[in-house]
PDB file of N, CA and C in Angstrom:
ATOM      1  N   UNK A   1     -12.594   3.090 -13.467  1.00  0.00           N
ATOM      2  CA  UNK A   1     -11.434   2.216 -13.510  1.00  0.00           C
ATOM      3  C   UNK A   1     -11.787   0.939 -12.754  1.00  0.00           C
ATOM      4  N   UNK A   2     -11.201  -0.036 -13.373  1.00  0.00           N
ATOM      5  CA  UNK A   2     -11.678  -1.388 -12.501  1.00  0.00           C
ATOM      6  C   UNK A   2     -10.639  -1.413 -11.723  1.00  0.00           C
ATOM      7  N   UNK A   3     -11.392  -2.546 -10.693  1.00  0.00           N
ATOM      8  CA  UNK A   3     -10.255  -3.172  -9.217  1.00  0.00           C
ATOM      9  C   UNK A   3      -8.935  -3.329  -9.883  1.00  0.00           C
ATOM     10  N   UNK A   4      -8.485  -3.703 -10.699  1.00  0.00           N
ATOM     11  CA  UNK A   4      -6.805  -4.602 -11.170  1.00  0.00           C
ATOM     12  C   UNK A   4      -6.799  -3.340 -11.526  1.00  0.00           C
ATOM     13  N   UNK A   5      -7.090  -2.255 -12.262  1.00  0.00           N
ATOM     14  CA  UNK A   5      -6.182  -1.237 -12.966  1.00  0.00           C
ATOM     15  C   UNK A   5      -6.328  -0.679 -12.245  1.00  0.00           C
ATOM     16  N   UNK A   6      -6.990  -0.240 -10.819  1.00  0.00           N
ATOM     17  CA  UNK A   6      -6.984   0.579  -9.804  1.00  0.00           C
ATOM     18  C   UNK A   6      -5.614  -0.117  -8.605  1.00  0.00           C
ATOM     19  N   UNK A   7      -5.686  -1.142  -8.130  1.00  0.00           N
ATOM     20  CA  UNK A   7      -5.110  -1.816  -7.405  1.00  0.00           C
ATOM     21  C   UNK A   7      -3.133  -1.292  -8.483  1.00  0.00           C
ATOM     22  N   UNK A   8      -3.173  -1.831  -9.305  1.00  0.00           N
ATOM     23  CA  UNK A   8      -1.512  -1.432 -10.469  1.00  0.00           C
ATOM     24  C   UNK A   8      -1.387  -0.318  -9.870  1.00  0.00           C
ATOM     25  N   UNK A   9      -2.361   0.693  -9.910  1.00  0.00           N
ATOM     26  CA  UNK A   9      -2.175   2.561  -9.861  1.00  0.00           C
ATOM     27  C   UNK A   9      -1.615   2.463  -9.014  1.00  0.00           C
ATOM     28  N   UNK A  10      -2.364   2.069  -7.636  1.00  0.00           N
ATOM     29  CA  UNK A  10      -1.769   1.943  -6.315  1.00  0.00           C
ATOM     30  C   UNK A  10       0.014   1.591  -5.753  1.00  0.00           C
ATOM     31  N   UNK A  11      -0.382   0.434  -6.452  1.00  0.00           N
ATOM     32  CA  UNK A  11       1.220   0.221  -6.039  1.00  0.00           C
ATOM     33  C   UNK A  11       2.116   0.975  -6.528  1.00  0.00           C
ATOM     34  N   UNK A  12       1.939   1.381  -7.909  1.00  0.00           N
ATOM     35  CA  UNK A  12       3.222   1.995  -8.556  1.00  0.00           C
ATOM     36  C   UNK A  12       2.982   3.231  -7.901  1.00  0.00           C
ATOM     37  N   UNK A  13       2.397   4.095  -7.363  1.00  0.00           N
ATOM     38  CA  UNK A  13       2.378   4.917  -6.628  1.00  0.00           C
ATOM     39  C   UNK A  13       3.212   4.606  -5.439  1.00  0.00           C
ATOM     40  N   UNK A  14       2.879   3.753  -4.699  1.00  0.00           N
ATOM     41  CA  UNK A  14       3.983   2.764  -3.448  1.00  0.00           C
ATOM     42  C   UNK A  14       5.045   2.938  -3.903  1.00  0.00           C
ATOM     43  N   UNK A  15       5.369   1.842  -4.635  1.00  0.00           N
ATOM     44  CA  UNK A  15       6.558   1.723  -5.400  1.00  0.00           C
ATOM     45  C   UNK A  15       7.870   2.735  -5.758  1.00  0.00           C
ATOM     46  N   UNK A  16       6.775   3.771  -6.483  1.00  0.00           N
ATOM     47  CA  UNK A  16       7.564   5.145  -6.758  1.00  0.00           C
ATOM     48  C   UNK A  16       7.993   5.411  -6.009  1.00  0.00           C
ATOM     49  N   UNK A  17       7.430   5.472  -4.719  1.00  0.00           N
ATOM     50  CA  UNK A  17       7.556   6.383  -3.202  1.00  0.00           C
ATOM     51  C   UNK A  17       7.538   5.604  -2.290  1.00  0.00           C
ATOM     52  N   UNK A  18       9.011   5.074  -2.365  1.00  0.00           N
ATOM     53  CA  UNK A  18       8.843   3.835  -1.436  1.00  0.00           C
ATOM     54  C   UNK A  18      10.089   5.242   0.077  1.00  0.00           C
ATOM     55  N   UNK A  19       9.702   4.711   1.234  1.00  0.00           N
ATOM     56  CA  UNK A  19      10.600   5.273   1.967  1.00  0.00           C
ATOM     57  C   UNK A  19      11.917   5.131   2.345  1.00  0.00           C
ATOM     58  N   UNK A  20      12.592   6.410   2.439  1.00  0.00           N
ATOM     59  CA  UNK A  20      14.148   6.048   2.320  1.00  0.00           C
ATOM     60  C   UNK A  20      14.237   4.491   2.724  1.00  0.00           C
ATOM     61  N   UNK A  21      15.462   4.353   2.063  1.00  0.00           N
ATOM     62  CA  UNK A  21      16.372   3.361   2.122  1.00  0.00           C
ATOM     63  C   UNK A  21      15.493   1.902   1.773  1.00  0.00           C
ATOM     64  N   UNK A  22      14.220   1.967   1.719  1.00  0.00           N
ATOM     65  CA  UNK A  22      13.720   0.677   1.383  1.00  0.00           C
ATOM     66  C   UNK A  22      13.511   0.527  -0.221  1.00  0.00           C
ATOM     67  N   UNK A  23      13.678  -1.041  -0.875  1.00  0.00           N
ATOM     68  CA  UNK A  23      13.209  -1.227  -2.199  1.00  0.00           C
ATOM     69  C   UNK A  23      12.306  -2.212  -2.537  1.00  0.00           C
ATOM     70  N   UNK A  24      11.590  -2.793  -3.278  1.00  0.00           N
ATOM     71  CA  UNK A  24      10.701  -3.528  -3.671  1.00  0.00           C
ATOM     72  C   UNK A  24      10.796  -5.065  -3.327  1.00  0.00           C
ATOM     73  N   UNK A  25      12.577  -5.193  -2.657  1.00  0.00           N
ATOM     74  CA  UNK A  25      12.386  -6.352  -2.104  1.00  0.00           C
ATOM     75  C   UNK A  25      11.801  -6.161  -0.458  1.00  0.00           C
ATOM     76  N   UNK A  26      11.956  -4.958   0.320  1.00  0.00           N
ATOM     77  CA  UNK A  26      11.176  -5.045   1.978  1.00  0.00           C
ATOM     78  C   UNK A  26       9.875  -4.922   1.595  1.00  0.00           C
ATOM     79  N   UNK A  27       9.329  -5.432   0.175  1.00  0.00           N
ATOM     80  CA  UNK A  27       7.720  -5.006   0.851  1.00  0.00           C
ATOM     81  C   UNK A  27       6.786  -6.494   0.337  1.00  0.00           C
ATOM     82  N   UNK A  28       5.935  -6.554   1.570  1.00  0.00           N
ATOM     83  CA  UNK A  28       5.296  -8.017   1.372  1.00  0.00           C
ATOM     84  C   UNK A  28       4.470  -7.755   0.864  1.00  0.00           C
ATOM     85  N   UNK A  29       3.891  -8.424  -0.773  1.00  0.00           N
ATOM     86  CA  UNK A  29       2.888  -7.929  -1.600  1.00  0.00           C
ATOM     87  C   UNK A  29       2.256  -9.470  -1.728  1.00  0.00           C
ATOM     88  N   UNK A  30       0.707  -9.264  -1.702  1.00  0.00           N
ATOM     89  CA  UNK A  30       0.013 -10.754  -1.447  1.00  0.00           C
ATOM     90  C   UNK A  30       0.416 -10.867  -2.558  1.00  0.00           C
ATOM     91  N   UNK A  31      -0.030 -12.645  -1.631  1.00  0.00           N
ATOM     92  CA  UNK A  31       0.236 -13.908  -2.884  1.00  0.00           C
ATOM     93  C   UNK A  31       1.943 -14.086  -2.873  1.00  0.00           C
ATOM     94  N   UNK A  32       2.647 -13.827  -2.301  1.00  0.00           N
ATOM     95  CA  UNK A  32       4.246 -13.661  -2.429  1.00  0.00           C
ATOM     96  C   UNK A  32       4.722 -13.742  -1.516  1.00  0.00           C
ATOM     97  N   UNK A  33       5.834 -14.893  -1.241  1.00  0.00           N
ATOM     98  CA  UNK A  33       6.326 -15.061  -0.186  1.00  0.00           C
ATOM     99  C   UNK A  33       7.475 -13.931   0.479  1.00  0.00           C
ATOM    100  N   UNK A  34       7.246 -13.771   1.602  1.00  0.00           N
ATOM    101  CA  UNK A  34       8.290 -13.036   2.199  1.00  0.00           C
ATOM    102  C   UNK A  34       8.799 -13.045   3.499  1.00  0.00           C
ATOM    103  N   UNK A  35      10.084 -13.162   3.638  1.00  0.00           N
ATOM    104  CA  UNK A  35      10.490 -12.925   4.868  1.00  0.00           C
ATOM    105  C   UNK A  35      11.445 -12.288   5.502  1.00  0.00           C
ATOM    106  N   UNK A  36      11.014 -11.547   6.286  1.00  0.00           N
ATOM    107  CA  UNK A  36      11.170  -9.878   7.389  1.00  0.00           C
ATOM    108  C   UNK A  36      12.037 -10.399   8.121  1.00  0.00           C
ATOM    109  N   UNK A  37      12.552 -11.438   8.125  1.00  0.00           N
ATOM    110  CA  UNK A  37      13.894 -11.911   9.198  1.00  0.00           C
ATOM    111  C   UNK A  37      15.360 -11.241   9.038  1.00  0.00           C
ATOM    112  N   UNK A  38      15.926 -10.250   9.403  1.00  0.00           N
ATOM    113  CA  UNK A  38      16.813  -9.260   9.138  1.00  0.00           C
ATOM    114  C   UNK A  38      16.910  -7.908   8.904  1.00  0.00           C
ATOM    115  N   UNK A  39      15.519  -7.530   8.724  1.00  0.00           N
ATOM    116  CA  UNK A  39      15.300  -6.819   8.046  1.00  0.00           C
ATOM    117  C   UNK A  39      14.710  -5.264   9.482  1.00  0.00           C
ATOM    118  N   UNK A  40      15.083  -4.562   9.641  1.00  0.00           N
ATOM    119  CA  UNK A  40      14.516  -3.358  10.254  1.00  0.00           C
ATOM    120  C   UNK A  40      13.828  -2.728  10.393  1.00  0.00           C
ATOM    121  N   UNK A  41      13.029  -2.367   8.921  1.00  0.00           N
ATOM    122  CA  UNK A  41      11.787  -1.329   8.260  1.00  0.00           C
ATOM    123  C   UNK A  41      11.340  -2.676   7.358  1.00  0.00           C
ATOM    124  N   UNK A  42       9.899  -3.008   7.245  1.00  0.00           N
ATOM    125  CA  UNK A  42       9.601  -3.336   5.674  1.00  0.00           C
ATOM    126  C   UNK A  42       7.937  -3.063   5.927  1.00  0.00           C
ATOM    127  N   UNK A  43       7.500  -3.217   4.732  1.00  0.00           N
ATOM    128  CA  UNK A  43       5.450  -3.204   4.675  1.00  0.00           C
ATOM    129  C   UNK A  43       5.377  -4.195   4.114  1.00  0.00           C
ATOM    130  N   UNK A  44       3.589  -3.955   4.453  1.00  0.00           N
ATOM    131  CA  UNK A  44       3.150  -5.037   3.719  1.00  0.00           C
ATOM    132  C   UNK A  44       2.014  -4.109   3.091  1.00  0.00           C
ATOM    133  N   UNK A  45       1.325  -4.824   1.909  1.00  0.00           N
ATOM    134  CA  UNK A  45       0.265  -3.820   1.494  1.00  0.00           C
ATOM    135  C   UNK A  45      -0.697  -4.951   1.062  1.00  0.00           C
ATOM    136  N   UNK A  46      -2.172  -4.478   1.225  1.00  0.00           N
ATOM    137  CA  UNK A  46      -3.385  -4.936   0.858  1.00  0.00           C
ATOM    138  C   UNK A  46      -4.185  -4.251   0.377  1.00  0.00           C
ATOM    139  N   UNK A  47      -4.627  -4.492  -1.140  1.00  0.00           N
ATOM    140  CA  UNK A  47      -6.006  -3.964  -1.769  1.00  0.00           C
ATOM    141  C   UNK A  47      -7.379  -4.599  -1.390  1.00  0.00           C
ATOM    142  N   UNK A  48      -7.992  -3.792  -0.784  1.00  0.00           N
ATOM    143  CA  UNK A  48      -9.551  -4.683  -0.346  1.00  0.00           C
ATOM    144  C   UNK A  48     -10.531  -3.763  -0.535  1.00  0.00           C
ATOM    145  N   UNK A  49     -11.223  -4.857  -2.005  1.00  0.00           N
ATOM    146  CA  UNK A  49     -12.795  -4.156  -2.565  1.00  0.00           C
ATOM    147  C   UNK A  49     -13.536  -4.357  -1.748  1.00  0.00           C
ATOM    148  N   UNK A  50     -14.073  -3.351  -1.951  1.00  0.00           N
ATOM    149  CA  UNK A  50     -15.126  -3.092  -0.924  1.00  0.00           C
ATOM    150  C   UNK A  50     -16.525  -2.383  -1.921  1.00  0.00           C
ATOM    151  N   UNK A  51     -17.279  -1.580  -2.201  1.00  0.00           N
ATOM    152  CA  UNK A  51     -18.212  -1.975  -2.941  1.00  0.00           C
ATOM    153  C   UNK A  51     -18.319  -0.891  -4.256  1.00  0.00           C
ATOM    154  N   UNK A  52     -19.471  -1.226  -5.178  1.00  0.00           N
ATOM    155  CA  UNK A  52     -19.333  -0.951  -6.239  1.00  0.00           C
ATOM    156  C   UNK A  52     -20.864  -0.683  -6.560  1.00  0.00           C
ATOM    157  N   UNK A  53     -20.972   1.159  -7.200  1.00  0.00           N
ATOM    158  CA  UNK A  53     -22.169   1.265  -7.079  1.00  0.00           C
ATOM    159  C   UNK A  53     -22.271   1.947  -8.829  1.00  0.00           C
ATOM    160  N   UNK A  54     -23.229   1.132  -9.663  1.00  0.00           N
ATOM    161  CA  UNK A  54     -24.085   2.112 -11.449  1.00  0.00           C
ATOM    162  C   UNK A  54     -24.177   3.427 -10.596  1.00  0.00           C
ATOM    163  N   UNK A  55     -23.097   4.222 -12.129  1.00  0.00           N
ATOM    164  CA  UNK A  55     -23.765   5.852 -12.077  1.00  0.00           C
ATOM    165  C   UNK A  55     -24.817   5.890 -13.265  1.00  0.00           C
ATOM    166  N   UNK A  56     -24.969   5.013 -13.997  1.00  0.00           N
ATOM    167  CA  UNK A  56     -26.009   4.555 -15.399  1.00  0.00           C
ATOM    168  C   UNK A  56     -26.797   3.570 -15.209  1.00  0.00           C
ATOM    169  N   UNK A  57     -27.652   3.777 -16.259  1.00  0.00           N
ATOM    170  CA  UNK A  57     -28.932   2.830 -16.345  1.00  0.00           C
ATOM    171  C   UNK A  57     -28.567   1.820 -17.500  1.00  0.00           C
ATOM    172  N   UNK A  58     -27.703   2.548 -18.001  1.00  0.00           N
ATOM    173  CA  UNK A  58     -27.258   1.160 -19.176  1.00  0.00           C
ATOM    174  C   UNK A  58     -25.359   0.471 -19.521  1.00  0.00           C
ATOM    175  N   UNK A  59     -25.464  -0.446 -20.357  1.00  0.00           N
ATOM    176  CA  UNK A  59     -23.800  -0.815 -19.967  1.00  0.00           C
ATOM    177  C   UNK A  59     -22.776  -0.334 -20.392  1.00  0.00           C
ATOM    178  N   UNK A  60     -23.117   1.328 -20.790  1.00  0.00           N
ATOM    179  CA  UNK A  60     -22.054   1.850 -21.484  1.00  0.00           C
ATOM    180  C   UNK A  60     -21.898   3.006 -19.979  1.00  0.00           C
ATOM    181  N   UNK A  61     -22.509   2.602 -19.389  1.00  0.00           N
ATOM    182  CA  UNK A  61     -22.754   4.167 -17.495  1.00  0.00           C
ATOM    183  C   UNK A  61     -20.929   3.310 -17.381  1.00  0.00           C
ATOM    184  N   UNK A  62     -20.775   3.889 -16.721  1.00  0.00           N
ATOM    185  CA  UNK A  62     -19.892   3.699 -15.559  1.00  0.00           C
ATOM    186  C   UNK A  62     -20.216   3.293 -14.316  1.00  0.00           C
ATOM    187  N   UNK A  63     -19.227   2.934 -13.452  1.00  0.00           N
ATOM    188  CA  UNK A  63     -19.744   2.409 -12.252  1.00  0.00           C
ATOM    189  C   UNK A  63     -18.627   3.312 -11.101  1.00  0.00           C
ATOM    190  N   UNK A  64     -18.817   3.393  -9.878  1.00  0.00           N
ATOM    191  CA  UNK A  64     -18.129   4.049  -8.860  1.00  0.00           C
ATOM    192  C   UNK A  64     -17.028   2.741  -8.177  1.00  0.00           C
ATOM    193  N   UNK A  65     -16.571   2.406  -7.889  1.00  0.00           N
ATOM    194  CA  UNK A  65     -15.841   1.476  -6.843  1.00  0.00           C
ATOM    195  C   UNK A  65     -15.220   1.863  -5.788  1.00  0.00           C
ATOM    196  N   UNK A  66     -15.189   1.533  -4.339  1.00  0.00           N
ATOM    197  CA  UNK A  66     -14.832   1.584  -3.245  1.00  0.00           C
ATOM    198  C   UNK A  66     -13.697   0.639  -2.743  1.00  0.00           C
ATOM    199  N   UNK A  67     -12.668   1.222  -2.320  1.00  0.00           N
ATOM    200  CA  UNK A  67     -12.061   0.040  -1.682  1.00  0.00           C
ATOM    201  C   UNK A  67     -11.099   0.780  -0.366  1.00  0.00           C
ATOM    202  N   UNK A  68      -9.987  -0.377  -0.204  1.00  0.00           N
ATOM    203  CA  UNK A  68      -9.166  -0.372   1.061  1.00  0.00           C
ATOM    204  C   UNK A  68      -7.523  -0.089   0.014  1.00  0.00           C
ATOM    205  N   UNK A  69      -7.027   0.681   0.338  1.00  0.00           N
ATOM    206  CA  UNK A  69      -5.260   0.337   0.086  1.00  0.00           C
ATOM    207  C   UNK A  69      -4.723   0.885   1.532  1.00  0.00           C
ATOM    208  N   UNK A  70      -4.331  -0.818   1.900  1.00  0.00           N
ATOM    209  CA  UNK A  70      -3.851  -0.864   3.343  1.00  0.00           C
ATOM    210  C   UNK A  70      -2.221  -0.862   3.352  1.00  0.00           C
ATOM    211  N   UNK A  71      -1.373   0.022   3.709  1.00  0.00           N
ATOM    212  CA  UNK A  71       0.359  -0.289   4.050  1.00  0.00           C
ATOM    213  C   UNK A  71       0.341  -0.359   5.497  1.00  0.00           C
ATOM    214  N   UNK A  72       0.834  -1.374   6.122  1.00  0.00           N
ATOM    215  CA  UNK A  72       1.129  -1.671   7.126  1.00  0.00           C
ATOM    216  C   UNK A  72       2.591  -1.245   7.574  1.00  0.00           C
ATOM    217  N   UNK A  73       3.085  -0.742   8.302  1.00  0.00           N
ATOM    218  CA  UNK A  73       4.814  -0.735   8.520  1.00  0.00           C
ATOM    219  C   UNK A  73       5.098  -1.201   9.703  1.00  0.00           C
ATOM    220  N   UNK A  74       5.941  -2.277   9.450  1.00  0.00           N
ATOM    221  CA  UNK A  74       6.716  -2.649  10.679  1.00  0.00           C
ATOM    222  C   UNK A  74       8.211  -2.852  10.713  1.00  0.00           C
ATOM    223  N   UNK A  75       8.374  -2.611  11.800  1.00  0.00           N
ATOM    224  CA  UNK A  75       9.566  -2.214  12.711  1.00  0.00           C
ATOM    225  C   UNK A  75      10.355  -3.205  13.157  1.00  0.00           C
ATOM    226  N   UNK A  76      11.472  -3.648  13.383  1.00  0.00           N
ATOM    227  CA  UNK A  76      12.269  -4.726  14.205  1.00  0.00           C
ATOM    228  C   UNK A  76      12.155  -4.468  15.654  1.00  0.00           C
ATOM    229  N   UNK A  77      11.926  -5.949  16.624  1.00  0.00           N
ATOM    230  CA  UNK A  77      10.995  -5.789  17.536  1.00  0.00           C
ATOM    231  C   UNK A  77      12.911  -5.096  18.502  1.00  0.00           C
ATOM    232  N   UNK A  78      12.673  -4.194  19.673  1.00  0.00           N
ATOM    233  CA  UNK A  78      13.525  -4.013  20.180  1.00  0.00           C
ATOM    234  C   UNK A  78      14.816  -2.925  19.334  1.00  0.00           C
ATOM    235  N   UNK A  79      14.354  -2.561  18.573  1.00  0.00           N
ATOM    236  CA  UNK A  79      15.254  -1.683  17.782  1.00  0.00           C
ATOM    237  C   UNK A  79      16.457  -0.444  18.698  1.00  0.00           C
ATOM    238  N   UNK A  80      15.633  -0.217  19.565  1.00  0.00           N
ATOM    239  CA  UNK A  80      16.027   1.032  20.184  1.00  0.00           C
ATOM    240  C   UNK A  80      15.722   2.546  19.785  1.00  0.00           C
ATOM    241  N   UNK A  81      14.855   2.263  18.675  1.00  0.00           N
ATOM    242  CA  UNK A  81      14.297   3.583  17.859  1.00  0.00           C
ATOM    243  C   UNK A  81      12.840   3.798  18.608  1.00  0.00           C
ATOM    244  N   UNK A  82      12.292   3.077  18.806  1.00  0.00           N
ATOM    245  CA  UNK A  82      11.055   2.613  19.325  1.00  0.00           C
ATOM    246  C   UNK A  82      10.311   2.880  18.106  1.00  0.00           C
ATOM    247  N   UNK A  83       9.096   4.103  17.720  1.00  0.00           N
ATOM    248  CA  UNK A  83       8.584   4.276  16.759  1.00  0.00           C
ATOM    249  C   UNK A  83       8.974   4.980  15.819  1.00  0.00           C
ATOM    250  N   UNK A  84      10.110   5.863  16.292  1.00  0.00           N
ATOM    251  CA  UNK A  84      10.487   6.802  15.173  1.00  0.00           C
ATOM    252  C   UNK A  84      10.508   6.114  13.853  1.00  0.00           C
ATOM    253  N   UNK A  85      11.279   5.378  13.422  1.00  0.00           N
ATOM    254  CA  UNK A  85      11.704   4.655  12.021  1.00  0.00           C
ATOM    255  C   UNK A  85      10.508   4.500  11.536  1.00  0.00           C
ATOM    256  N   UNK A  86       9.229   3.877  12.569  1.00  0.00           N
ATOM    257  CA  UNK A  86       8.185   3.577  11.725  1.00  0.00           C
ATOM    258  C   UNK A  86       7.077   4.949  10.963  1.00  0.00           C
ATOM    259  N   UNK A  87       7.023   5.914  12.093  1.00  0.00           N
ATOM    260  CA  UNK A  87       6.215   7.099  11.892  1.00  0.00           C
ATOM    261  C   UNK A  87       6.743   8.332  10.825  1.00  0.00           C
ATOM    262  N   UNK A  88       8.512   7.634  10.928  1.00  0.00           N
ATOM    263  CA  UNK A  88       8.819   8.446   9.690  1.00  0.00           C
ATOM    264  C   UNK A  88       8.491   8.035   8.187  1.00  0.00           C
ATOM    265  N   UNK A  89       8.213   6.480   8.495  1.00  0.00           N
ATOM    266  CA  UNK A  89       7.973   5.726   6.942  1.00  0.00           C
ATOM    267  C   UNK A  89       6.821   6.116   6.308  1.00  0.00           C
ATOM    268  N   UNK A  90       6.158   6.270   7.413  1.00  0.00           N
ATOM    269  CA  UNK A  90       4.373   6.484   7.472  1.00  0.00           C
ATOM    270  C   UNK A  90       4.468   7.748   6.812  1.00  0.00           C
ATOM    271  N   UNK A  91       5.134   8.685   7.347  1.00  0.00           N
ATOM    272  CA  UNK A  91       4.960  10.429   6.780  1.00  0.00           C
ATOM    273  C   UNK A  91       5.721  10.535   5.530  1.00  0.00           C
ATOM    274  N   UNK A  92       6.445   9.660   4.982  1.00  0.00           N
ATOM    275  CA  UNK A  92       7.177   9.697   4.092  1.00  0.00           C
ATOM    276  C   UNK A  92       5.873   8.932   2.559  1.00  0.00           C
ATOM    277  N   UNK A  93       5.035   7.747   2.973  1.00  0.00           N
ATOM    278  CA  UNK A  93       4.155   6.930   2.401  1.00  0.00           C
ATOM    279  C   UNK A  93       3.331   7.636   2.088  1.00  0.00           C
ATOM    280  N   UNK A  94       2.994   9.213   3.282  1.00  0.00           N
ATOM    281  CA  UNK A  94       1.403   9.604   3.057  1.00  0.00           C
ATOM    282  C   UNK A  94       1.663  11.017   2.185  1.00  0.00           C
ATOM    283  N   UNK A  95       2.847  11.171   2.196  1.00  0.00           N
ATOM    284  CA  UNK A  95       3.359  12.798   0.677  1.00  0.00           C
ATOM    285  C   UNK A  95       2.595  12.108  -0.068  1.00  0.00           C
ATOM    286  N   UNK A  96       3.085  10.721  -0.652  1.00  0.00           N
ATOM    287  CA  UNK A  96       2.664  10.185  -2.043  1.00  0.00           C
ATOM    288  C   UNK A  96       1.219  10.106  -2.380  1.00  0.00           C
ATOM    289  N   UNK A  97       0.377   9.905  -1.279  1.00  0.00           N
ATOM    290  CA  UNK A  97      -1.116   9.604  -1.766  1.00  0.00           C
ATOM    291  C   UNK A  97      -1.388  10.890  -1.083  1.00  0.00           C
ATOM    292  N   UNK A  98      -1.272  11.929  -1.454  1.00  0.00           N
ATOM    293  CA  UNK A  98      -2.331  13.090  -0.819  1.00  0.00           C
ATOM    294  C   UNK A  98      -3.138  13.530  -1.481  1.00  0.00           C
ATOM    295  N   UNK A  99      -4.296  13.950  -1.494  1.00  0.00           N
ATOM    296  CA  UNK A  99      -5.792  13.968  -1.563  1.00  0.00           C
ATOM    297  C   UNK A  99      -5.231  15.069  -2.728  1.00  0.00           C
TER     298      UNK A  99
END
């Protein structure tokens, strides 16, 4: 699978499984402006290739690709939750991508 149809998978995986109460507008997706001013819970996410190795000797092989799918979660500074809100988003993010 290439980077762009790997990177789509990703998100709609996100997407699908976004954590309670958040929707596709709390999450900062590059290239897209956003702003977290009001806001309590939101992410941000980054796809970063990283490398790409021939399982073939010719151009019909396939190739392997490596990368990063980074979700960041942050929190409103002073909440009074301290981390909870965030560590629950996190355990809620990591059901969706399990091995």
């Amino acid at each position: 699978m290439n980077y762009l149809k790997t990177k789509q998978a990703l998100l709609t995986q996100l997407i699908n499984n976004l954590p309670t109460g958040l929707t596709t507008a709390d999450v900062a997706f590059e290239n897209k402006e956003f702003d977290p001013s009001g806001k309590s819970l939101w992410l941000a996410c980054y796809f970063i290739p990283a490398t790409s190795d021939s399982l073939g000797k010719t151009l019909a092989s396939s190739d392997e690709q490596r990368g990063i799918f980074q979700v960041s979660v942050f929190v409103a500074i002073n909440s009074g939750n301290y981390d909870t809100n965030q560590l629950t988003a996190i355990d809620e993010i990591l059901t969706a991508f399990r091995y």
